[in-house]
N, C-alpha and C. Protein backbone atom coordinates (compact mmCIF):
# COMPACT_ATOMS: atom_id res chain seq x y z
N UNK A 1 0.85 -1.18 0.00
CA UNK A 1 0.00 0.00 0.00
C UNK A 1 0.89 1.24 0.00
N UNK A 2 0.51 2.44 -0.95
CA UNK A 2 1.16 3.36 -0.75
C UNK A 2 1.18 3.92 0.56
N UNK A 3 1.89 5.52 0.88
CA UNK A 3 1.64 5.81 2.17
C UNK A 3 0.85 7.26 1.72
N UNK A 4 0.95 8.33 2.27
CA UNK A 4 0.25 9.30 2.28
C UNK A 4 0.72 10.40 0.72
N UNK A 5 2.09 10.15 1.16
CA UNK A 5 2.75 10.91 -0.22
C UNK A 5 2.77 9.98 -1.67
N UNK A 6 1.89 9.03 -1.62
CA UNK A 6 1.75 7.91 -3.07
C UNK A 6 3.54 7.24 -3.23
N UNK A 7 4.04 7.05 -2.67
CA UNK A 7 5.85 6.45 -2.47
C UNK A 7 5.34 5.19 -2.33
N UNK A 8 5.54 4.40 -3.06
CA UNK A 8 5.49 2.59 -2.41
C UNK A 8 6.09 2.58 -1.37
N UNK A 9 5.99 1.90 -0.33
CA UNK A 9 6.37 1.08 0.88
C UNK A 9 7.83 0.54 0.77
N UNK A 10 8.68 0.96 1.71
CA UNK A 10 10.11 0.64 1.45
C UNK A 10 9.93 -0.90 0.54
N UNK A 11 11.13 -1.10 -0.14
CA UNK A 11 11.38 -2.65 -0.39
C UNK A 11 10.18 -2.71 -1.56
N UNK A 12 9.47 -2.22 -2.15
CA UNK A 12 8.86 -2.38 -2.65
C UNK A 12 9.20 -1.28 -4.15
N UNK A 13 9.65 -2.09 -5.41
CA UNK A 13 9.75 -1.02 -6.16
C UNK A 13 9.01 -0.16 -7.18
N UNK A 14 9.32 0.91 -7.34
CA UNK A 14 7.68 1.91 -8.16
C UNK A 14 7.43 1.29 -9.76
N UNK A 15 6.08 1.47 -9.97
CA UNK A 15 5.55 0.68 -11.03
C UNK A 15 5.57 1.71 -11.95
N UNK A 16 6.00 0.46 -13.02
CA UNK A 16 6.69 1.19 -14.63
C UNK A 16 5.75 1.79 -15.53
N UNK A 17 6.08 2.57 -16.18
CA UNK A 17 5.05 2.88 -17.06
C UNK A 17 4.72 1.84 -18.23
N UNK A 18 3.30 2.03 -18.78
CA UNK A 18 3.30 0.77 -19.75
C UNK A 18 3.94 1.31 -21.01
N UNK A 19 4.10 -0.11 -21.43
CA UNK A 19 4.63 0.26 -22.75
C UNK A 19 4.13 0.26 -23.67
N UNK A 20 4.70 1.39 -24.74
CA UNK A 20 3.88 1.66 -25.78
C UNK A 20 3.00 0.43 -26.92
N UNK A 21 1.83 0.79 -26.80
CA UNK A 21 0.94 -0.58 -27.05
C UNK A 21 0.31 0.01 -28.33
N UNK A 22 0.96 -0.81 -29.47
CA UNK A 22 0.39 -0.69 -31.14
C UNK A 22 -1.17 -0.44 -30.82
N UNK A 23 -1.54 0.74 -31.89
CA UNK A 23 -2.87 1.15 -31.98
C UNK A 23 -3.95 -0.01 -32.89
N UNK A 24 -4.63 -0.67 -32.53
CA UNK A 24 -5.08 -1.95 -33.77
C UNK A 24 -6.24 -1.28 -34.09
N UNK A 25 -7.01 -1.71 -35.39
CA UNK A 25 -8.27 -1.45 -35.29
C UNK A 25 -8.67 -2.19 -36.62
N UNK A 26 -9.95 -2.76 -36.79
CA UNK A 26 -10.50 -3.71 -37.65
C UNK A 26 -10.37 -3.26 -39.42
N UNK A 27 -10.65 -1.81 -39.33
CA UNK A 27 -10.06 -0.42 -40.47
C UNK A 27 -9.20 0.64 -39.88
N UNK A 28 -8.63 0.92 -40.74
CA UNK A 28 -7.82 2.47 -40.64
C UNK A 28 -8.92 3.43 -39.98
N UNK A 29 -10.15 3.73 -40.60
CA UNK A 29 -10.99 4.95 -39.89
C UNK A 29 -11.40 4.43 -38.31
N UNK A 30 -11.22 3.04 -38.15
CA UNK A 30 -12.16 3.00 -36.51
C UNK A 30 -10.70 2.79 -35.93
N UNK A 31 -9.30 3.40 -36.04
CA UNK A 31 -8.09 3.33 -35.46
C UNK A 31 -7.84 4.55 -34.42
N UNK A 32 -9.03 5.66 -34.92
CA UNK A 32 -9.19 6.64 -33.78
C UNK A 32 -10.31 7.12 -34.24
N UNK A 33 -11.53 6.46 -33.69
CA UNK A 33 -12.65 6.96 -33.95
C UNK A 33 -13.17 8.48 -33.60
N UNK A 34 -12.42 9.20 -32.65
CA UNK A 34 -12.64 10.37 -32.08
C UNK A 34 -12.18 11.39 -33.27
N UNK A 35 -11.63 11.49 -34.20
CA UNK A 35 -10.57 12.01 -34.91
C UNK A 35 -10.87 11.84 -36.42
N UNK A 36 -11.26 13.03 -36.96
CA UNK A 36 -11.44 12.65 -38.18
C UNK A 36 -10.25 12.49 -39.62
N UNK A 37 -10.21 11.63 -40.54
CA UNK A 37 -9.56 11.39 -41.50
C UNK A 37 -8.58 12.79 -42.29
N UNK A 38 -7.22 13.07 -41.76
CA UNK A 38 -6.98 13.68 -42.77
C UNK A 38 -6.47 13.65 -44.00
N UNK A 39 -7.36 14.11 -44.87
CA UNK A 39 -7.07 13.71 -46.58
C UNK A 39 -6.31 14.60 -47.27
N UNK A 40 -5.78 15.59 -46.26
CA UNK A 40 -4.02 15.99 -46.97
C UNK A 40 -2.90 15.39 -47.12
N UNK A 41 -3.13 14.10 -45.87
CA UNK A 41 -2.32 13.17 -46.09
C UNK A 41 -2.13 12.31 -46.88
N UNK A 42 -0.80 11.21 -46.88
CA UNK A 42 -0.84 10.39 -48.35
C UNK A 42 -1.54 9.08 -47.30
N UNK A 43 -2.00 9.10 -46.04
CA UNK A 43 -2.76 8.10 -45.85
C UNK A 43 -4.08 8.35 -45.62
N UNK A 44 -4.59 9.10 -45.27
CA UNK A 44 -5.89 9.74 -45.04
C UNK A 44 -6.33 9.35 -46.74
N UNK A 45 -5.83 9.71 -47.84
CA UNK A 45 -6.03 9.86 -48.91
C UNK A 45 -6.45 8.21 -49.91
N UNK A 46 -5.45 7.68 -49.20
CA UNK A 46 -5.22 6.30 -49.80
C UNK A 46 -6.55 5.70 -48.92
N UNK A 47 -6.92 6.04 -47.73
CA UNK A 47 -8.15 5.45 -47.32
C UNK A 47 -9.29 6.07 -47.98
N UNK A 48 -9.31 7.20 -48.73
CA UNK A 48 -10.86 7.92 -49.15
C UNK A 48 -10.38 6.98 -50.54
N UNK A 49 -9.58 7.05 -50.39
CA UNK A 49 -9.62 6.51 -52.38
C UNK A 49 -10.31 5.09 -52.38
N UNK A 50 -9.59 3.97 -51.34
CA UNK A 50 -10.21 2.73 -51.15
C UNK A 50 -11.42 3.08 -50.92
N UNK A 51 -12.26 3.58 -50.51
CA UNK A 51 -13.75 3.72 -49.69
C UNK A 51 -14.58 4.63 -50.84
N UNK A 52 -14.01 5.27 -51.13
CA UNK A 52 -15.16 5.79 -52.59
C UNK A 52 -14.56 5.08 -53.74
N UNK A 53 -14.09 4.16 -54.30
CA UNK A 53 -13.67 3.22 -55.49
C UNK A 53 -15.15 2.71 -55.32
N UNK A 54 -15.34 2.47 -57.04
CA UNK A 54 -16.42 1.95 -57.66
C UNK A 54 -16.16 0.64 -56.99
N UNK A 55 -18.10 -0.04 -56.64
CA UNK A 55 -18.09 -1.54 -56.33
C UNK A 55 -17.84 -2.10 -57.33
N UNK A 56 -17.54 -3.86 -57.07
CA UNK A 56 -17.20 -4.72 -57.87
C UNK A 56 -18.68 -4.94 -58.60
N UNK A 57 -19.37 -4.85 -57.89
CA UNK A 57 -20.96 -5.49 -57.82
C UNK A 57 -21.77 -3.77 -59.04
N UNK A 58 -22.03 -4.22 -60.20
CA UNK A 58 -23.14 -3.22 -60.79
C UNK A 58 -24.47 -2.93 -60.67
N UNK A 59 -25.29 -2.28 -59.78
CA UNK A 59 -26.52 -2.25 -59.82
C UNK A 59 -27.29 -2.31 -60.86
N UNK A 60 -27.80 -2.73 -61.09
CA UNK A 60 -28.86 -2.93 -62.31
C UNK A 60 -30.66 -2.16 -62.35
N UNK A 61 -30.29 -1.79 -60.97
CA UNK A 61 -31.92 -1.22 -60.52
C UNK A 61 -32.87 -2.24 -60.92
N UNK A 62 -32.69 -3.81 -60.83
CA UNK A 62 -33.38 -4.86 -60.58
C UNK A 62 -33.49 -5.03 -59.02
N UNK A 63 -35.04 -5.46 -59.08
CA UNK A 63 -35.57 -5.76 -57.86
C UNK A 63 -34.60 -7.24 -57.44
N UNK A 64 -34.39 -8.07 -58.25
CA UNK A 64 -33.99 -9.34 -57.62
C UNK A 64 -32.15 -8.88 -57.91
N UNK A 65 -31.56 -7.62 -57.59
CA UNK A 65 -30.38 -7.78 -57.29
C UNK A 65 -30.13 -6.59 -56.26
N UNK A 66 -31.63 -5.88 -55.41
CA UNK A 66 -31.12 -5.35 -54.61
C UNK A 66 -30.60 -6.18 -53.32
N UNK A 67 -31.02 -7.15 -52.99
CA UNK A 67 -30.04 -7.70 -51.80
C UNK A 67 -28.46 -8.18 -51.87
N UNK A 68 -28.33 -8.20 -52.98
CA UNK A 68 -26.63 -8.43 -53.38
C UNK A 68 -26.17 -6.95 -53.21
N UNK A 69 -26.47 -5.78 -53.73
CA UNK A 69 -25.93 -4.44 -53.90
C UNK A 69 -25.79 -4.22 -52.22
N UNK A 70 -26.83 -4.37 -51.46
CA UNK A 70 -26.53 -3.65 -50.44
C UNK A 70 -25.82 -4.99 -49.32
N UNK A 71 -25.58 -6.16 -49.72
CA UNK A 71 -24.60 -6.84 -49.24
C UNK A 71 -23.13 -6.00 -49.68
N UNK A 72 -23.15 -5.47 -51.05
CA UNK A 72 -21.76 -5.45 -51.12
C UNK A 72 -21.43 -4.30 -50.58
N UNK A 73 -22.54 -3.10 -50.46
CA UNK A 73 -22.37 -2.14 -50.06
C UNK A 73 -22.14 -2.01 -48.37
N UNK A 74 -22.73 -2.77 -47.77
CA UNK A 74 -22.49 -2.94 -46.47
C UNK A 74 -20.74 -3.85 -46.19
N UNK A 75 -20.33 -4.64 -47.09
CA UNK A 75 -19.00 -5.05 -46.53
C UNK A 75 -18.02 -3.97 -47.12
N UNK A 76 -18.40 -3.02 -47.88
CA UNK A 76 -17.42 -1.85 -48.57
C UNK A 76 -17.77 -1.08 -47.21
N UNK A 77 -18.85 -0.36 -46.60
CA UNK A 77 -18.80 0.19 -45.15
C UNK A 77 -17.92 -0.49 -44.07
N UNK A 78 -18.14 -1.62 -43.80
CA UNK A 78 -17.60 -2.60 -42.78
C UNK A 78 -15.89 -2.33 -42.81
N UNK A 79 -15.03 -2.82 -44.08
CA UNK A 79 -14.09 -2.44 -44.30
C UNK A 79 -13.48 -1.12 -43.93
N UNK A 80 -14.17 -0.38 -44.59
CA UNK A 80 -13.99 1.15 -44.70
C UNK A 80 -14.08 2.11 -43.11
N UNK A 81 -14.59 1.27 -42.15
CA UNK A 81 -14.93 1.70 -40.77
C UNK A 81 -15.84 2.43 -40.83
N UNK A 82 -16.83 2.40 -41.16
CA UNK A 82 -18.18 2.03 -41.10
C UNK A 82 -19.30 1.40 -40.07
């Protein structure tokens, strides 16, 4: 237990700071969600470019291919941090 002035207890030695712990995140944008993308950068940039690139998937404005479009459109969000 510390004592009044926060000093560990003789014999006892003071606790380290942690160490610097890699930032992870599932996308680049949810890597600091607080913080928005800057696209002056050459990475900010390289992420708007991936995330507005045309889908693989062409809409057709067919009824029997809107559940594919917004499948693909939802794993292009997901990726994208989203």
């Amino acid at each position: 237990m510390a004592n009044l002035a926060g000093n560990p207890p003789a014999g006892v030695p003071p606790a380290q700071p942690a160490a610097n712990v890699a930032n992870f995140a599932l996308s680049p944008a949810r890597a600091n969600p607080n913080d928005f993308l800057d696209y002056t950068t050459s990475n900010g940039s390289k992420i708007f470019k991936q995330a507005s690139a045309p889908l693989d998937f062409k809409f057709d404005c067919e009824e029997s291919s809107v559940q594919t479009f917004i499948e693909t459109l939802r794993d292009r969000a997901k990726s994208s941090g989203g």
